[in-house]
C-alpha atoms as a PDB file:
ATOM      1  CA  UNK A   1     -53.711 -52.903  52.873  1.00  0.00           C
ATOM      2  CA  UNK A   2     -56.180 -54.118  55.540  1.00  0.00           C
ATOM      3  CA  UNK A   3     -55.924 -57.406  57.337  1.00  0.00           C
ATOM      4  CA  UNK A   4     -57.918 -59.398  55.273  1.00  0.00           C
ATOM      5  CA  UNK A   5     -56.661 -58.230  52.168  1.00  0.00           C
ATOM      6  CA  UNK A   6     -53.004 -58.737  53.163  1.00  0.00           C
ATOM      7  CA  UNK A   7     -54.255 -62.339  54.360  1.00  0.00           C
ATOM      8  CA  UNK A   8     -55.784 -63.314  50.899  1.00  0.00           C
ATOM      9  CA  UNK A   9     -52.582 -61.753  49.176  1.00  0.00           C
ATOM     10  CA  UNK A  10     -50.718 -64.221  50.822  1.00  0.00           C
ATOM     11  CA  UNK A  11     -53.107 -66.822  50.998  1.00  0.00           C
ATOM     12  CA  UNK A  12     -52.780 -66.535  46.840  1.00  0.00           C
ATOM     13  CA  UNK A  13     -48.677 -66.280  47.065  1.00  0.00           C
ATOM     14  CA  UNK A  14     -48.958 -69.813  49.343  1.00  0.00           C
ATOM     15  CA  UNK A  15     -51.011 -71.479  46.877  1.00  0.00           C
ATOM     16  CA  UNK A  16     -49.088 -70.048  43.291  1.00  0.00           C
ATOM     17  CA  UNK A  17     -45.870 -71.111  45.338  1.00  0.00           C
ATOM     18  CA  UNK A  18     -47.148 -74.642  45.910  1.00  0.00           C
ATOM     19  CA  UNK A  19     -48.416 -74.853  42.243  1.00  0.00           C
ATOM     20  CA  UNK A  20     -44.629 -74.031  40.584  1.00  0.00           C
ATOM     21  CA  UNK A  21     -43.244 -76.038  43.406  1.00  0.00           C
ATOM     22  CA  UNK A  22     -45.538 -79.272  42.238  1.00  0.00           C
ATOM     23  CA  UNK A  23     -44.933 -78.449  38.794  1.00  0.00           C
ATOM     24  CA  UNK A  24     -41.272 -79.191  39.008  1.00  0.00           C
ATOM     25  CA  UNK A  25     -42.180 -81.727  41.784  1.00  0.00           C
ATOM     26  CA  UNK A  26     -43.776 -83.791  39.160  1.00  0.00           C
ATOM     27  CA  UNK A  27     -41.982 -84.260  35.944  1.00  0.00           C
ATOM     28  CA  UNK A  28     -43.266 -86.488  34.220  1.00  0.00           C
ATOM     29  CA  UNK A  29     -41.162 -88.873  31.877  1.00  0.00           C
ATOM     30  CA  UNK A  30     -42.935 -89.733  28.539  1.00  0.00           C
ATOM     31  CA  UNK A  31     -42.433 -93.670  29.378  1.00  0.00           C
ATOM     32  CA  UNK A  32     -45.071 -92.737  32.646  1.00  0.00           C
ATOM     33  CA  UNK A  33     -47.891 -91.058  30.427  1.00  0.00           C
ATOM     34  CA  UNK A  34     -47.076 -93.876  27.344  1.00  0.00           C
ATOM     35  CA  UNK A  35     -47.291 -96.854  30.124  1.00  0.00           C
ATOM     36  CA  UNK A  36     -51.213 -96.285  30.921  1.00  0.00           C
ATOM     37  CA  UNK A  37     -50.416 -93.949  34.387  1.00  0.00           C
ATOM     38  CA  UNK A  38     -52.531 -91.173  35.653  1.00  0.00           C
ATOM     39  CA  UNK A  39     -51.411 -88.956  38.798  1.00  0.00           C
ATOM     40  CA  UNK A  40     -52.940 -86.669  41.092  1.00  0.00           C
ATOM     41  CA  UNK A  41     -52.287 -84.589  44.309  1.00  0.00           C
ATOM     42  CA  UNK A  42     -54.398 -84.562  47.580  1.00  0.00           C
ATOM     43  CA  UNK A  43     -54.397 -81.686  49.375  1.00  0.00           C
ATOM     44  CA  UNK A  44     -55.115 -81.737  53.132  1.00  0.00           C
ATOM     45  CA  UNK A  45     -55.961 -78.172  54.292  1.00  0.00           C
ATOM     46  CA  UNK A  46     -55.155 -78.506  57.972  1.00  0.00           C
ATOM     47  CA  UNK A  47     -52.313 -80.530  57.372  1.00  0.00           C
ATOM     48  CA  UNK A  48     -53.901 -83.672  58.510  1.00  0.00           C
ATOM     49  CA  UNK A  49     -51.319 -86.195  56.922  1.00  0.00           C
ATOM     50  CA  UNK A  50     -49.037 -85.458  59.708  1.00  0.00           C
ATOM     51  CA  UNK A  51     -51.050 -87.995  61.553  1.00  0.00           C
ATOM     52  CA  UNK A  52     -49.721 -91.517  60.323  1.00  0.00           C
ATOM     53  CA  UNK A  53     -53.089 -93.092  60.819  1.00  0.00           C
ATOM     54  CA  UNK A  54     -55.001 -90.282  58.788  1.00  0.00           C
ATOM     55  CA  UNK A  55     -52.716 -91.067  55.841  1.00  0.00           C
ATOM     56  CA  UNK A  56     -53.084 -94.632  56.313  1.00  0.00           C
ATOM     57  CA  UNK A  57     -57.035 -94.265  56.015  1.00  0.00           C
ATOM     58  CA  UNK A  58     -56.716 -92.057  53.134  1.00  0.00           C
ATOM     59  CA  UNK A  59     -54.808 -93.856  51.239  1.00  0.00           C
ATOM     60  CA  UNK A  60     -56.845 -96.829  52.162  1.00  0.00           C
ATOM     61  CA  UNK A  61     -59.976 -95.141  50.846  1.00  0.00           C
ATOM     62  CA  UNK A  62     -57.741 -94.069  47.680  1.00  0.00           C
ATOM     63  CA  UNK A  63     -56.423 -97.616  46.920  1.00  0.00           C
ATOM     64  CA  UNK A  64     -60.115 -98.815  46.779  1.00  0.00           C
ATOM     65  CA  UNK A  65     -60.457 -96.513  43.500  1.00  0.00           C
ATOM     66  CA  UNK A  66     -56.617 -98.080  42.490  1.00  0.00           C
ATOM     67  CA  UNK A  67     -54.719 -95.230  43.857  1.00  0.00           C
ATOM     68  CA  UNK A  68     -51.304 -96.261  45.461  1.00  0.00           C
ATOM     69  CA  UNK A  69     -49.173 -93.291  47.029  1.00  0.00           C
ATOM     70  CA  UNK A  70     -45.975 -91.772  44.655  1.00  0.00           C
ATOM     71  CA  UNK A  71     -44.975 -89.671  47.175  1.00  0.00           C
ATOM     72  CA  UNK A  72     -45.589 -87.537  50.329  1.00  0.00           C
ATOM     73  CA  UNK A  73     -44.109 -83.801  49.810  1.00  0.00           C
ATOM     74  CA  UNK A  74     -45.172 -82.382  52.985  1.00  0.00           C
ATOM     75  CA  UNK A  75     -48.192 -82.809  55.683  1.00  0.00           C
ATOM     76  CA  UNK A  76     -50.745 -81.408  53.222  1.00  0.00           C
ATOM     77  CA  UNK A  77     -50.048 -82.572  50.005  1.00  0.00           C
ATOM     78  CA  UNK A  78     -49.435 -86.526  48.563  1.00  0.00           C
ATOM     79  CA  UNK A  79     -49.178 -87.370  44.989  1.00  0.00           C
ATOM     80  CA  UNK A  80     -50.696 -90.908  43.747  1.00  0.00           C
ATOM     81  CA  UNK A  81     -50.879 -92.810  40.696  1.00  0.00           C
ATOM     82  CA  UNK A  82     -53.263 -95.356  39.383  1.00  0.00           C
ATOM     83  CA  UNK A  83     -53.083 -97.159  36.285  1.00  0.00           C
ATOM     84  CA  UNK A  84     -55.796 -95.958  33.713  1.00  0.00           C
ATOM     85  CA  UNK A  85     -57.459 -99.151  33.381  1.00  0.00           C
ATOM     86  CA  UNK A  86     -58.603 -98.416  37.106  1.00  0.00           C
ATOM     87  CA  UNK A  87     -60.884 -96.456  35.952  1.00  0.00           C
ATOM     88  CA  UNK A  88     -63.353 -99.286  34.284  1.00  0.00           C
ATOM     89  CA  UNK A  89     -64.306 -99.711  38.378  1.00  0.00           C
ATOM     90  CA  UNK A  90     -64.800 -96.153  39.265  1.00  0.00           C
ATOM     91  CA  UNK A  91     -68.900 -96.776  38.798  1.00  0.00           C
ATOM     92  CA  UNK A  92     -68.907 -98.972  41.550  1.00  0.00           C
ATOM     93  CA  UNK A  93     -67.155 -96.656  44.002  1.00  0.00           C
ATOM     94  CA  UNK A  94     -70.041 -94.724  45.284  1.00  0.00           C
ATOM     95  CA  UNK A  95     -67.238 -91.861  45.162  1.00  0.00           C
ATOM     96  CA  UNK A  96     -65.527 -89.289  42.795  1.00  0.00           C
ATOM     97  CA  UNK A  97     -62.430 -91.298  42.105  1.00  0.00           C
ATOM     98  CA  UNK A  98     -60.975 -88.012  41.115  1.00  0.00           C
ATOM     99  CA  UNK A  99     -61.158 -86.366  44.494  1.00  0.00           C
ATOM    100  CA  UNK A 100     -58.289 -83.682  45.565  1.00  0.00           C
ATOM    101  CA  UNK A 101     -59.299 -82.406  48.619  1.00  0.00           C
ATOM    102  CA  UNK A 102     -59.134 -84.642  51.716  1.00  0.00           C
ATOM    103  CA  UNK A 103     -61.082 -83.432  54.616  1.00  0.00           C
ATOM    104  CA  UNK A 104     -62.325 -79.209  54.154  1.00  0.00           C
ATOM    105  CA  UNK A 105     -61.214 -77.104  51.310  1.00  0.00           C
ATOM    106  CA  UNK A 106     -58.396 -74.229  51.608  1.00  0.00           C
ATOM    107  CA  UNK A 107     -61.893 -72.049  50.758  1.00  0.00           C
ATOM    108  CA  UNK A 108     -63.760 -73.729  53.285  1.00  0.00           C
ATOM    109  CA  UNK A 109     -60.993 -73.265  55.914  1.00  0.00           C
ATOM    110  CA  UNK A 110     -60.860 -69.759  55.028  1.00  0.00           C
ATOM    111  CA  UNK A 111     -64.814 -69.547  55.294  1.00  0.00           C
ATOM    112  CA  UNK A 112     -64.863 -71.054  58.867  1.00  0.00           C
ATOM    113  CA  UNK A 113     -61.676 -68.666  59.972  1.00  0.00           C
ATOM    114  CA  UNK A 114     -63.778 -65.623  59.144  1.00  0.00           C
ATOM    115  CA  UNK A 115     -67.268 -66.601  60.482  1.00  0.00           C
ATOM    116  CA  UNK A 116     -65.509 -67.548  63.559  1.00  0.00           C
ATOM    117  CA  UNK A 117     -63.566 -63.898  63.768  1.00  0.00           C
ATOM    118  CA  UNK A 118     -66.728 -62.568  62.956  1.00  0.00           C
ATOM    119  CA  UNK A 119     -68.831 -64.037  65.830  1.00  0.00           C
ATOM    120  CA  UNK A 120     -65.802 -63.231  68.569  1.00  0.00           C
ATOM    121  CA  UNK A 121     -66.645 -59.448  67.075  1.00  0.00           C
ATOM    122  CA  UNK A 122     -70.030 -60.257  67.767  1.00  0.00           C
ATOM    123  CA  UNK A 123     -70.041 -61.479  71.295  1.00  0.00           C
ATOM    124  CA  UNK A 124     -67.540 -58.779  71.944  1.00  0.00           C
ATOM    125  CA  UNK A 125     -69.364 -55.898  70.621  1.00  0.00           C
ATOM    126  CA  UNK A 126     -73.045 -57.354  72.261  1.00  0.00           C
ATOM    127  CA  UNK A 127     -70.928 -57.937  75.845  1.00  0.00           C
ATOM    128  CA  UNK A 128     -70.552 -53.959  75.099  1.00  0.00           C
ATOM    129  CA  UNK A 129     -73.423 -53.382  74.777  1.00  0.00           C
ATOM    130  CA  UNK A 130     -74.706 -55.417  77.818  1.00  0.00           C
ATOM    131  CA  UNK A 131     -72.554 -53.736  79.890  1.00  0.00           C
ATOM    132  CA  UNK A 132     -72.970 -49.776  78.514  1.00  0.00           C
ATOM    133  CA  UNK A 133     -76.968 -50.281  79.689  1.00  0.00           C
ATOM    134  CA  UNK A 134     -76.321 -51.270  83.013  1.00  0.00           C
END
């Protein structure tokens, strides 16, 4: 298995992991879903809810849609609530109340990694070159 392969196989184990792992994370109870709740789960690529102040922000920005935090299960993931009436504002937001990703996307991390490998190749194999006609 090359590299990259071996990289995106456990790129996919990472994310199916976090999945079952937010799946028992979040039971739940009927009483929630009955009392007007809905829930979701930002996702922080390069961990950026380490940083105190980035959370703060974020959940800032989220609270203007009615979002309040539930819980933080590690630097790149936080699960909020909102009550469903919330959403009677969300045209006056000027943003997608329903955002997940905070910051880049896993893909777009992923994207960047690889163009960056890609032009360190580059640069190598032209410095190569430089120096074989000389």
């Amino acid at each position: 298995m090359s590299s990259g392969a071996a990289g995106a196989a456990a790129a996919a184990a990472r994310a199916r992991r976090e999945r079952d792992e937010e799946e028992q994370m979040t039971d739940y109870k009927p009483e929630d879903l009955a009392a007007g709740w809905e829930f979701k789960i930002l996702r922080s690529a390069t961990s950026r809810f380490k940083d105190p102040d980035f959370l703060r922000q974020t959940l800032a920005d989220e609270a203007r849609a009615g979002w309040a935090i539930l819980e933080k299960f590690d630097n790149s993931r936080v699960r909020v609530r909102r009550p469903v009436a919330a959403r009677s504002g969300d045209a006056r937001l000027g943003s997608d109340p329903y955002q997940t990703w905070v910051g880049i996307t896993d893909n777009q991390l992923a994207i960047r990694i690889i163009l960056s490998i890609l032009g360190v190749f580059a640069l190598v194999g032209g410095m190569i070159a430089f120096l074989a006609t000389r």
